[in-house]
Protein backbone atom coordinates (compact mmCIF):
# COMPACT_ATOMS: atom_id res chain seq x y z
CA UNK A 1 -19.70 0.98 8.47
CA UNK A 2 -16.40 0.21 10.15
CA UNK A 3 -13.40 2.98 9.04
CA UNK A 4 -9.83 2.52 9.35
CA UNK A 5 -8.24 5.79 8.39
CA UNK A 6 -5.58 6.10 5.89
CA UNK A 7 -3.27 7.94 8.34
CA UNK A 8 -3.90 11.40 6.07
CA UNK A 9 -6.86 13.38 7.04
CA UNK A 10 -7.12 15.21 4.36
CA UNK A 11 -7.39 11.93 1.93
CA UNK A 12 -9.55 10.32 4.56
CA UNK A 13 -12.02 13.06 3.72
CA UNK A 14 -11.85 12.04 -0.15
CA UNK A 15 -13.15 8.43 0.70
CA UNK A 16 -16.32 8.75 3.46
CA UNK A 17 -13.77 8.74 6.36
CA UNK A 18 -11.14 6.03 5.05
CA UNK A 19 -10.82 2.48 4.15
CA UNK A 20 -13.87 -0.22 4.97
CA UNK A 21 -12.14 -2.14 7.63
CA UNK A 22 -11.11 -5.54 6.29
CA UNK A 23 -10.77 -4.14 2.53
CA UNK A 24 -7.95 -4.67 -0.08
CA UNK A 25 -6.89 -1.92 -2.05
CA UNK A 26 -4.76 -1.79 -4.74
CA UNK A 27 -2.08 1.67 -4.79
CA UNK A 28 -0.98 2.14 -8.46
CA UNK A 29 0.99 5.23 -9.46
CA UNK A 30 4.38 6.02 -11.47
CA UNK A 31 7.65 6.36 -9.45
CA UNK A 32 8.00 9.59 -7.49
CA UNK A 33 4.60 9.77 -6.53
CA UNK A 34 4.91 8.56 -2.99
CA UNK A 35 3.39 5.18 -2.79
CA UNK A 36 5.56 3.63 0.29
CA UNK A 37 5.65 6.85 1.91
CA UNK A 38 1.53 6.97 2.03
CA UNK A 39 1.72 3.12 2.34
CA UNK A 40 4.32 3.78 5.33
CA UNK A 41 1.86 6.20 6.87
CA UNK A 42 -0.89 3.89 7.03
CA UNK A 43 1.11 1.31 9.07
CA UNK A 44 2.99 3.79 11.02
CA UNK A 45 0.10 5.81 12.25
CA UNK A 46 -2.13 3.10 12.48
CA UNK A 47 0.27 1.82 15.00
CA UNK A 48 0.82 5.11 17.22
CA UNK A 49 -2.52 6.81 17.07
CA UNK A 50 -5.04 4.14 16.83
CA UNK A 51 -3.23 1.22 18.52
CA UNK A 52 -3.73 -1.25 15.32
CA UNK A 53 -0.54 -3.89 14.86
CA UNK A 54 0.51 -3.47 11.55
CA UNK A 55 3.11 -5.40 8.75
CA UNK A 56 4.97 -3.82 6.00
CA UNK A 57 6.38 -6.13 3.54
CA UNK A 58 8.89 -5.68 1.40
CA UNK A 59 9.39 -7.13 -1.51
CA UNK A 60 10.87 -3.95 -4.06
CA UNK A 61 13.59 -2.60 -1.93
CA UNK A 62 15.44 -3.58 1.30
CA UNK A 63 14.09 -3.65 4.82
CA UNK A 64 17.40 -1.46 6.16
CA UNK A 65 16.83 1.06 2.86
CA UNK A 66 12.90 1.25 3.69
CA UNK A 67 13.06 2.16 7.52
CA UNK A 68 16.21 4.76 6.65
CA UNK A 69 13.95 6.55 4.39
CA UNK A 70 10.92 7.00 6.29
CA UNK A 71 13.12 8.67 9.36
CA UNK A 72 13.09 11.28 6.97
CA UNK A 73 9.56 11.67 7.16
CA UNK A 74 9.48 11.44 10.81
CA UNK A 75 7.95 7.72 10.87
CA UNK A 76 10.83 6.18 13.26
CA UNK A 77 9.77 2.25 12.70
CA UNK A 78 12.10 0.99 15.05
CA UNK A 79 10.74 1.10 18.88
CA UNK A 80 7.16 0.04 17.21
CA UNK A 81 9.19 -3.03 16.15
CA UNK A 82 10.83 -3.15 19.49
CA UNK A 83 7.34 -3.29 20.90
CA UNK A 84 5.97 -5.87 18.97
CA UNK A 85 3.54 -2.89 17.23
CA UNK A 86 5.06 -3.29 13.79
CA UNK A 87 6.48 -5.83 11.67
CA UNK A 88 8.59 -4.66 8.90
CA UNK A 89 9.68 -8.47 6.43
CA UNK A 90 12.15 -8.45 4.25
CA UNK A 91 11.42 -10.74 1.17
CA UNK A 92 12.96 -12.06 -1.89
CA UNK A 93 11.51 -13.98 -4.64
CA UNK A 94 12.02 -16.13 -7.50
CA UNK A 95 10.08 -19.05 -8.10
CA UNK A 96 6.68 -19.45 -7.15
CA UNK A 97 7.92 -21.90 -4.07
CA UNK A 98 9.14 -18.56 -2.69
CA UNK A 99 5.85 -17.19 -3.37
CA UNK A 100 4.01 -19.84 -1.21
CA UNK A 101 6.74 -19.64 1.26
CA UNK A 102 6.67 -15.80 1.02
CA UNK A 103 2.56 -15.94 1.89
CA UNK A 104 3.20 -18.59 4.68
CA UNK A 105 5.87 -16.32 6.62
CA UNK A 106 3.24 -13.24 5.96
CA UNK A 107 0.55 -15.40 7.35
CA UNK A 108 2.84 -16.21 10.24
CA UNK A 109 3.67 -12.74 11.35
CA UNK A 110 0.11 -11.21 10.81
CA UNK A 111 -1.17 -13.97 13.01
CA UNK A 112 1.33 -13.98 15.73
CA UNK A 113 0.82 -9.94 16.22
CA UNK A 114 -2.63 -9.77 15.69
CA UNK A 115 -2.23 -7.43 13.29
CA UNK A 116 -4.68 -5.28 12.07
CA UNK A 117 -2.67 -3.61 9.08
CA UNK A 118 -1.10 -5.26 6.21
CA UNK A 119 1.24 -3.55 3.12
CA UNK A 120 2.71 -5.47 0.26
CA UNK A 121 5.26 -3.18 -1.38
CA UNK A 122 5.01 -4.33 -4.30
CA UNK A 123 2.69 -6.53 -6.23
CA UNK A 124 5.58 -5.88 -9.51
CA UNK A 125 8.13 -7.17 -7.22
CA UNK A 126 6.23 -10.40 -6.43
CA UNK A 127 5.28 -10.99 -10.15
CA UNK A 128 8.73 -10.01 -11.28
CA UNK A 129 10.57 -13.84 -11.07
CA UNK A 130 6.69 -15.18 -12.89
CA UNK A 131 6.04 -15.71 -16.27
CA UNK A 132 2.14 -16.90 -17.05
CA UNK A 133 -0.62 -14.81 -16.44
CA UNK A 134 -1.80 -18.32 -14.86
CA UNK A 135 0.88 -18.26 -12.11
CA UNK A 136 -0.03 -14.85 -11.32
CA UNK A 137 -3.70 -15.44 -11.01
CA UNK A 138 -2.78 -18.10 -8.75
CA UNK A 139 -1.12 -15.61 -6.42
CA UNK A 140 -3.42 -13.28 -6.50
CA UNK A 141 -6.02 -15.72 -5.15
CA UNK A 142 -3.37 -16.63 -2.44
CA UNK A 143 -2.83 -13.55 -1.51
CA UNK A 144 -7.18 -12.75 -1.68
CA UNK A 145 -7.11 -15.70 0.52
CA UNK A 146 -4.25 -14.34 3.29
CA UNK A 147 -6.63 -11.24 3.33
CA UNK A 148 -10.26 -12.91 3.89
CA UNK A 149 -8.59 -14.75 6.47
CA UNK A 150 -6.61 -12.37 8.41
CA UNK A 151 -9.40 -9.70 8.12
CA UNK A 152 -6.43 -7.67 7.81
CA UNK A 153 -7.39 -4.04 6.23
CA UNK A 154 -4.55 -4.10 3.39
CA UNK A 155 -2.92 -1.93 0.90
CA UNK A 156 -1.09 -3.58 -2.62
CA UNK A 157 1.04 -1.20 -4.48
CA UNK A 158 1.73 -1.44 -7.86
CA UNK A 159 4.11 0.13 -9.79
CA UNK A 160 3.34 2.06 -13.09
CA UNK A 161 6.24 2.62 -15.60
CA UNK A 162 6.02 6.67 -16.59
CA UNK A 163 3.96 7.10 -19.86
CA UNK A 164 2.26 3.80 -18.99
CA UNK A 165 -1.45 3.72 -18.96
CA UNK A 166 -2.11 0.16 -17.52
CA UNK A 167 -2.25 -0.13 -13.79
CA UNK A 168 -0.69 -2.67 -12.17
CA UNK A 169 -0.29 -6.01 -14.17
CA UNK A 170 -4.47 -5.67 -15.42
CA UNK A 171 -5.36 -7.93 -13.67
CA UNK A 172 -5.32 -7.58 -9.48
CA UNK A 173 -7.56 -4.19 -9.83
CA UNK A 174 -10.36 -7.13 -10.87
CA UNK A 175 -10.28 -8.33 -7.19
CA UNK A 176 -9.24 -5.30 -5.24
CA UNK A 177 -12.20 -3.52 -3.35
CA UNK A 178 -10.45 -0.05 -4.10
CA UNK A 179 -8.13 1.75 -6.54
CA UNK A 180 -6.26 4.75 -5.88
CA UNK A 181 -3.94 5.98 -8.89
CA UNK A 182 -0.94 8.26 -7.91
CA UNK A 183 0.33 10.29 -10.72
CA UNK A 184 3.66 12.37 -11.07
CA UNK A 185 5.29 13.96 -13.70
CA UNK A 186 7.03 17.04 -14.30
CA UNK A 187 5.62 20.32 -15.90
CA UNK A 188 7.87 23.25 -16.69
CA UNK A 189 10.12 21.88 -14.47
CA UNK A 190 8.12 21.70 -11.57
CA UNK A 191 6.91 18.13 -9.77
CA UNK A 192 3.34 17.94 -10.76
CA UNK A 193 1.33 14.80 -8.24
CA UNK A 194 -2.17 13.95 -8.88
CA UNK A 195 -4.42 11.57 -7.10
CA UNK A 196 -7.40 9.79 -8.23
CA UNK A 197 -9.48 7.01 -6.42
CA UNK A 198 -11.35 5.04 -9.46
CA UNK A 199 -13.33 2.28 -7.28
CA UNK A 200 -14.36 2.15 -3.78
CA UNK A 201 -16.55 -0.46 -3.07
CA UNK A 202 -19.21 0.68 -0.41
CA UNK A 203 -17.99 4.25 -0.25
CA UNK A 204 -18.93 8.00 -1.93
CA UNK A 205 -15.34 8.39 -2.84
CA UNK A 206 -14.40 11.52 -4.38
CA UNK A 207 -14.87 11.03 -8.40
CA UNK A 208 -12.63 14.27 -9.13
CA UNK A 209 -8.24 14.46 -10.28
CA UNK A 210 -6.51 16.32 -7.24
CA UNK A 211 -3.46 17.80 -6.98
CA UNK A 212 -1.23 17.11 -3.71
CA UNK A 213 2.12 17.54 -2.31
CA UNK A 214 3.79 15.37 0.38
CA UNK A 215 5.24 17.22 3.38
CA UNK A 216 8.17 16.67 5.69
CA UNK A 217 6.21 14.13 7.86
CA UNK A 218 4.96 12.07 4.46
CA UNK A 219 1.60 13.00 4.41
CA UNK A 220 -0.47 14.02 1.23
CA UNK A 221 -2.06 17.61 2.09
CA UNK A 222 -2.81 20.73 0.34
CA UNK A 223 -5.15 18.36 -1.95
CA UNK A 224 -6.94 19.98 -4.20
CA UNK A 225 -8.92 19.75 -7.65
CA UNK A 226 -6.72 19.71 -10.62
């Protein structure tokens, strides 16, 4: 079966060699954890070491914010995006016209680069401005639909509220072929991450807790068994 690494070796190992090409996964975990930076890595390295055109969409925090914050980790965005290798959008909603309209410029993009990558950051910041679980279905087939087809391999994060113990909104992990669950809190004053995949469809994923830290070029190493 088709691969498409996750940009972190180390994880890669954790799920038979990395994403089934063409796959939607849904990245849930508490703030600090280091969703966009993981998220980030997949687009950024999918870009420079395996040639794959890649969009990163933002929807929870600014475009200019996003690509400041991953020159910290080394992941300069900007002459990908010069070179038509990346797409970073830069989206605001609040009624679920924007949504449509949202999907449509998303659509757009992924189809005029060819891309092979796809990030929504975040699924919480889409389903912020909507109030029915109805409406939110709705999007969730939309976006389903973007997915099937683009055949774009694609990563949803979702946002977990510390001491919360419901990923995501309960009900995109129903149509997303993975789940990964990034955990952080602290213990004894010390930043304690753990990672757990809970579904992989077509995959022998890892079914343990691991510990991991994120290093200076926003990878997750030194992973291991909590």
């Amino acid at each position: 079966m088709d691969r498409v690494s996750t940009g972190n070796v180390e994880f890669d190992r954790l799920i038979d060699g990395g994403f089934r090409r063409g796959s939607m996964v849904l990245l849930a975990g508490s703030p600090g954890a280091g969703k966009t930076v993981f998220s980030a890595g997949f687009i950024y390295k999918g870009a420079v070491d395996h040639g794959e055109p890649g969009v990163y969409v933002c929807f929870a925090e600014n475009r200019e914010k996003f690509l400041r914050d991953m020159k910290r980790f080394e992941m300069d965005f900007e002459p990908l995006i010069r070179k038509g290798k990346v797409a970073v959008l830069d989206l605001s909603l609040g009624t679920e016209v924007d949504v449509q309209s949202a999907l449509d410029q998303i659509l757009e993009t992924l189809t005029t680069m060819g891309a092979k990558r796809l990030v929504i950051d975040s699924i919480t910041g889409i389903f912020a401005g909507v109030k029915s679980e109805l409406e939110k279905r709705h999007i969730l087939r939309l976006i389903y639909r973007l997915v099937q087809k683009t055949g774009c391999t694609t990563i949803i994060i979702a946002d977990i509220p510390w001491g919360s113990g419901r990923i995501g909104s309960g009900i995109e992990e129903f149509i997303a072929d993975g789940i990964i669950l990034m955990e952080s809190q602290y213990t004894n004053g010390t930043l304690d991450r753990r990672i757990k995949v809970l579904k992989m469809r077509e995959t022998e994923h890892t079914l343990k807790t691991h510990r991991y830290r994120i290093d200076k070029r926003g990878g997750i190493t030194d992973i291991t068994v909590a």
